[in-house]
Structures are given as C-alpha cells and as structure tokens.
Protein backbone atom coordinates (compact mmCIF):
# COMPACT_ATOMS: atom_id res chain seq x y z
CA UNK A 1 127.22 141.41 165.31
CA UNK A 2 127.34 143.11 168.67
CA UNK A 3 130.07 141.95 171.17
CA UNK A 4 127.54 140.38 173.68
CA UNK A 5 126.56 138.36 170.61
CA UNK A 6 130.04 137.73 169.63
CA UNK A 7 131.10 136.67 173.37
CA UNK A 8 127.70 134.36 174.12
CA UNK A 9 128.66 132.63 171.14
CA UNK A 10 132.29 131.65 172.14
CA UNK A 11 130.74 130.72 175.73
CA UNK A 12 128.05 128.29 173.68
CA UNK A 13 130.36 126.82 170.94
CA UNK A 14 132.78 126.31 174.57
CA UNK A 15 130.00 124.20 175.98
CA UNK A 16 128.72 123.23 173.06
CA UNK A 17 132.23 120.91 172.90
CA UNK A 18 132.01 119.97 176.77
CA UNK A 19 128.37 118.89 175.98
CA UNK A 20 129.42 116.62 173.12
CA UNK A 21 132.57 115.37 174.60
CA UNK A 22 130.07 114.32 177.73
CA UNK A 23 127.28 113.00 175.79
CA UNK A 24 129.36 110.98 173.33
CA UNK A 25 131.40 109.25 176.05
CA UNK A 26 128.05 109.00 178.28
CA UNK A 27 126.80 107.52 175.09
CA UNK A 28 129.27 104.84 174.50
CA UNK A 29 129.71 103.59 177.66
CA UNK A 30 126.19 103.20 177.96
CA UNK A 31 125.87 101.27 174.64
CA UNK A 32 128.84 99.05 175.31
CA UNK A 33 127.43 98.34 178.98
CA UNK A 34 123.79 97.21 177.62
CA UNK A 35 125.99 95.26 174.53
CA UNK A 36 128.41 94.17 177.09
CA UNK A 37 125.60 92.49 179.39
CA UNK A 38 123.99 90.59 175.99
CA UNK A 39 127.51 89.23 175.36
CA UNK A 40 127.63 87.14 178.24
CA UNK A 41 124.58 85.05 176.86
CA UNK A 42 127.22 84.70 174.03
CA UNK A 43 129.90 83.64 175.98
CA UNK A 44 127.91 80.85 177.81
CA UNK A 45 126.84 79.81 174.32
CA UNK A 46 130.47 79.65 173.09
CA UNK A 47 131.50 77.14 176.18
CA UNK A 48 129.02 74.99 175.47
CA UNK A 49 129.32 74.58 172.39
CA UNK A 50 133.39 74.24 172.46
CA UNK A 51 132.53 71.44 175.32
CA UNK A 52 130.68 69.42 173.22
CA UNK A 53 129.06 69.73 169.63
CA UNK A 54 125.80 67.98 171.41
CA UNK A 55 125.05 70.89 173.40
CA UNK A 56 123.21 72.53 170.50
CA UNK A 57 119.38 72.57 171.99
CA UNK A 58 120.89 73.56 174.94
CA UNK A 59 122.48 76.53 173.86
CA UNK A 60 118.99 76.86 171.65
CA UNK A 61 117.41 77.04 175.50
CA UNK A 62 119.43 80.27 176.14
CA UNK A 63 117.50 82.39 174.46
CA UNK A 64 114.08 82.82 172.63
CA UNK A 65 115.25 83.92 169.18
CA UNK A 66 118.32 81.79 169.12
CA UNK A 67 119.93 79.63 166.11
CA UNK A 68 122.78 77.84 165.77
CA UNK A 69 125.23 78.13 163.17
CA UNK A 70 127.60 76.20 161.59
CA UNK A 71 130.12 77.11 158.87
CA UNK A 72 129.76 76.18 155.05
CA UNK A 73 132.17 74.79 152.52
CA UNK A 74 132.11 78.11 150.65
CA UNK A 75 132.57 80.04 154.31
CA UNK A 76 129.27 81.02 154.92
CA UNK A 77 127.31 80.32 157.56
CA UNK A 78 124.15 78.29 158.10
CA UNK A 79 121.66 77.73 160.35
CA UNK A 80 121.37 74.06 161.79
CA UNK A 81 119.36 74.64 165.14
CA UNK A 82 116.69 77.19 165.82
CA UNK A 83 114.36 79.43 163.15
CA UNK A 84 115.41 82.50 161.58
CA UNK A 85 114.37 84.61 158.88
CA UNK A 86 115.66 83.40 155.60
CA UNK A 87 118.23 86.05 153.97
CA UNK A 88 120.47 85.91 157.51
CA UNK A 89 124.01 87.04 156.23
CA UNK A 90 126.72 86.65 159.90
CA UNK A 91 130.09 88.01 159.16
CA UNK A 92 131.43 86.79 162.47
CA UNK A 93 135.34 85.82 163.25
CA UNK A 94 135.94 83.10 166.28
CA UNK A 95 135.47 84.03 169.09
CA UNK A 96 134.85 87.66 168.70
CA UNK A 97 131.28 88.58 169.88
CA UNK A 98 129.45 90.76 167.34
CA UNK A 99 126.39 92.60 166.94
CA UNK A 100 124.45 92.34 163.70
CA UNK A 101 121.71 94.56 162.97
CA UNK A 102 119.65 92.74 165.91
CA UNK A 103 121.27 89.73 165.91
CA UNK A 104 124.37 89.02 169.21
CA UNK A 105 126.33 86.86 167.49
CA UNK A 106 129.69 84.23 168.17
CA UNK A 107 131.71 81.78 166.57
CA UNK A 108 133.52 79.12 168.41
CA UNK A 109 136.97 77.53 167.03
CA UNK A 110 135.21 74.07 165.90
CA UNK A 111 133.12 75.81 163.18
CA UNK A 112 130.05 76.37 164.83
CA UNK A 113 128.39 79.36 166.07
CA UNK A 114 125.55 80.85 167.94
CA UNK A 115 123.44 83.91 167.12
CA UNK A 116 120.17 85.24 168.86
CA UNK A 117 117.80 88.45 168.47
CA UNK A 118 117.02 91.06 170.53
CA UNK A 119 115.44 94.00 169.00
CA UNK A 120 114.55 95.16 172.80
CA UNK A 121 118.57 96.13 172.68
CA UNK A 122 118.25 97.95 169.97
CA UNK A 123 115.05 99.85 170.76
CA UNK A 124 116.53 100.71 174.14
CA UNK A 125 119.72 102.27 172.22
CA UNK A 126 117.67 103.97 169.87
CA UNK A 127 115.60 105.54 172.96
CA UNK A 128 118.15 106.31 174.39
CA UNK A 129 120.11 107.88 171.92
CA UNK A 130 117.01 110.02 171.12
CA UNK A 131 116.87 111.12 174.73
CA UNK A 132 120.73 112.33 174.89
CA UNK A 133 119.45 114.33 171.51
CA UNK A 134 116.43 115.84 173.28
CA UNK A 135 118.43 116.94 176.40
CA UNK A 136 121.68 117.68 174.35
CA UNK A 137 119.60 120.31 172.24
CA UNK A 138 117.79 121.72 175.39
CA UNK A 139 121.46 122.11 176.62
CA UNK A 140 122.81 124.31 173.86
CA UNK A 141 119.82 126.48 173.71
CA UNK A 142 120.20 126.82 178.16
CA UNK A 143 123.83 127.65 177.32
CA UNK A 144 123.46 130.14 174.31
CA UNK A 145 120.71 132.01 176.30
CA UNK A 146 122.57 131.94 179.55
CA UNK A 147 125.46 133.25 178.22
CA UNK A 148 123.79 135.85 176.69
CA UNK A 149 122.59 136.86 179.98
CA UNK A 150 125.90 136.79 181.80
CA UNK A 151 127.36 138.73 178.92
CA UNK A 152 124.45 141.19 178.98
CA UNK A 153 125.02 141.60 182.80
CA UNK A 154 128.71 141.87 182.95
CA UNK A 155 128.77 144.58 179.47
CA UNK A 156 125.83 146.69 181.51
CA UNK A 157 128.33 149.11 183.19
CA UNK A 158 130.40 149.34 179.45
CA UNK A 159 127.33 150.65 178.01
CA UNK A 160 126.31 153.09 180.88
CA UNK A 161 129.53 154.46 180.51
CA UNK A 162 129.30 154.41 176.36
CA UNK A 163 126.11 156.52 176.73
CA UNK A 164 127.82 158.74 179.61
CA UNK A 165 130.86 159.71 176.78
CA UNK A 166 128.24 160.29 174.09
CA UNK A 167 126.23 163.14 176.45
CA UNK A 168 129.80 164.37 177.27
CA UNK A 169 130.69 164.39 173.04
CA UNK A 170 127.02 165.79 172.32
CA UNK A 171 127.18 168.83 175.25
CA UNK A 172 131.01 169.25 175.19
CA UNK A 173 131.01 169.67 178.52
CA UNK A 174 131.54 167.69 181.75
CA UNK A 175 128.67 168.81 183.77
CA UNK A 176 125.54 166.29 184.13
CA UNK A 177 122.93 167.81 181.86
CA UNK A 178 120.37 166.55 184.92
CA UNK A 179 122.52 168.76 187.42
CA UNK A 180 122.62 171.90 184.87
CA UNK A 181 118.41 171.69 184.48
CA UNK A 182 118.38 171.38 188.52
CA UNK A 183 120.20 174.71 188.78
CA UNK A 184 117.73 177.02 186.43
C-alpha cells in the first residue's frame, strides 16, 4: 500500500470517528426530543388518573389509540378502557414513562396505567435514522476521496523529487539530461 493510501486512510478512519461521534449524539438527542414530546401526553394521563380513578374516558380522549390499564392479581396488566390488539404484553414500573414497540406507555402509583400508539413516532425514527445512514455513508466516501486528494497534492513535490534522484542514480551525474541534449 502506497503512503498516500496509507495517510488518506488515517485522515478517513479520523473522520470516520468525528462522523460517528456526531451522528450518534445528533441521533439520540433527536430520538429522545420526538420521545420526549410523546411523553407529555403520558404525563397528563398519569395526573388524571392519580386525581381520580373516574377520569378514565377522559384520559381515553387524549389520544386516538389509547387504553387504559390496570394491574392484575398475578402482576400483569390489563386493559379496562379503550381497544387494543389482543397479545399486548406492558412491562412498565410507576411512574416511569416507557416506550413499547409502538406503544408510550405509564403507570401511576394506584395500579392503573395508560398506554397509547403511535407508529407515526416510530416511522419518523426509522426515517430518520435511514437518512443519518444515507448522509453518514456519503460522508466517509467525501472524506476517503478528499483525503486522498490532499495527500496526493501535498506528496506531489516528494515524488518530483523521487523521480529527480532516480535520473541522477540512472546518469550518475548531476547535470539535467534536458540541459546536456540542449548543448549538442
């Protein structure tokens, strides 16, 4: 592997770390910033429903795909307000919002809870995540090739003088072979 080679690839895998440092933090914040947003439906829920057990249909109101839960003898929990699929499974602790597959979900200390669906949250993180690929692998391949350039660039007047010591080696001489054919 030539030197240029050797160099563009230590100035890529260099930016290839600032790129995923950047990305992944750009990354998270965004996803906890869309979550973040979703978990204030949650935390309306959970004051309502700590305020008064009777508030279910209007926590029900807060969202479209919204159930309410309530916590079985054997700890599971069950739906008693709203329609969901039938196979739900929410492994939630009180009063720590938590996001299920699609499903925002919260507990509240008197045993009930409150879940609703948003696949629109998801889809937007999966977009999004697919765009930080795209532009993340346009990135790397901008970097490799433009260090590959600068490298090529700087190393220009290394190899000018490489070739320069070989006609020396080859003649023996010091004389310009140019200057020598300009003389006959």
């Amino acid at each position: 592997m030539k030197l240029r080679t050797k160099i563009a690839l230590a100035m890529a895998g260099f930016m290839l770390f600032l790129l995923i440092t950047s990305f992944g933090v750009a990354w998270l914040v965004s996803r906890q910033q869309i979550v973040d947003a979703r978990y204030d439906v949650l935390r309306q829920a959970l004051s309502l429903l700590e305020e008064d057990e009777r508030n279910q249909q209007a926590v029900l109101s807060l969202h479209e795909d919204s159930v309410v839960l309530e916590r079985q003898a054997n700890g599971d929990w069950g739906i008693i307000g709203g329609q969901a699929d039938g196979a739900l499974r929410f492994p939630v602790n009180f009063g720590e919002p938590a996001l299920v597959d699609d499903w925002f979900v919260i507990a509240t200390s008197n045993g009930l809870g409150y879940a609703f669906q948003d696949a629109a949250v998801s889809e937007t993180l999966q977009t999004l995540a697919t765009i930080f690929l795209v532009i993340f692998l346009i990135a790397v391949a901008m970097t490799f090739l433009g260090s590959l350039w600068i490298v090529r660039q700087g190393l220009n007047p290394l190899r000018r003088l490489e070739s320069t010591m070989e006609r020396i080696t080859e003649s023996g001489t010091l004389e310009n072979n140019r200057c020598r054919q300009g003389q006959r």
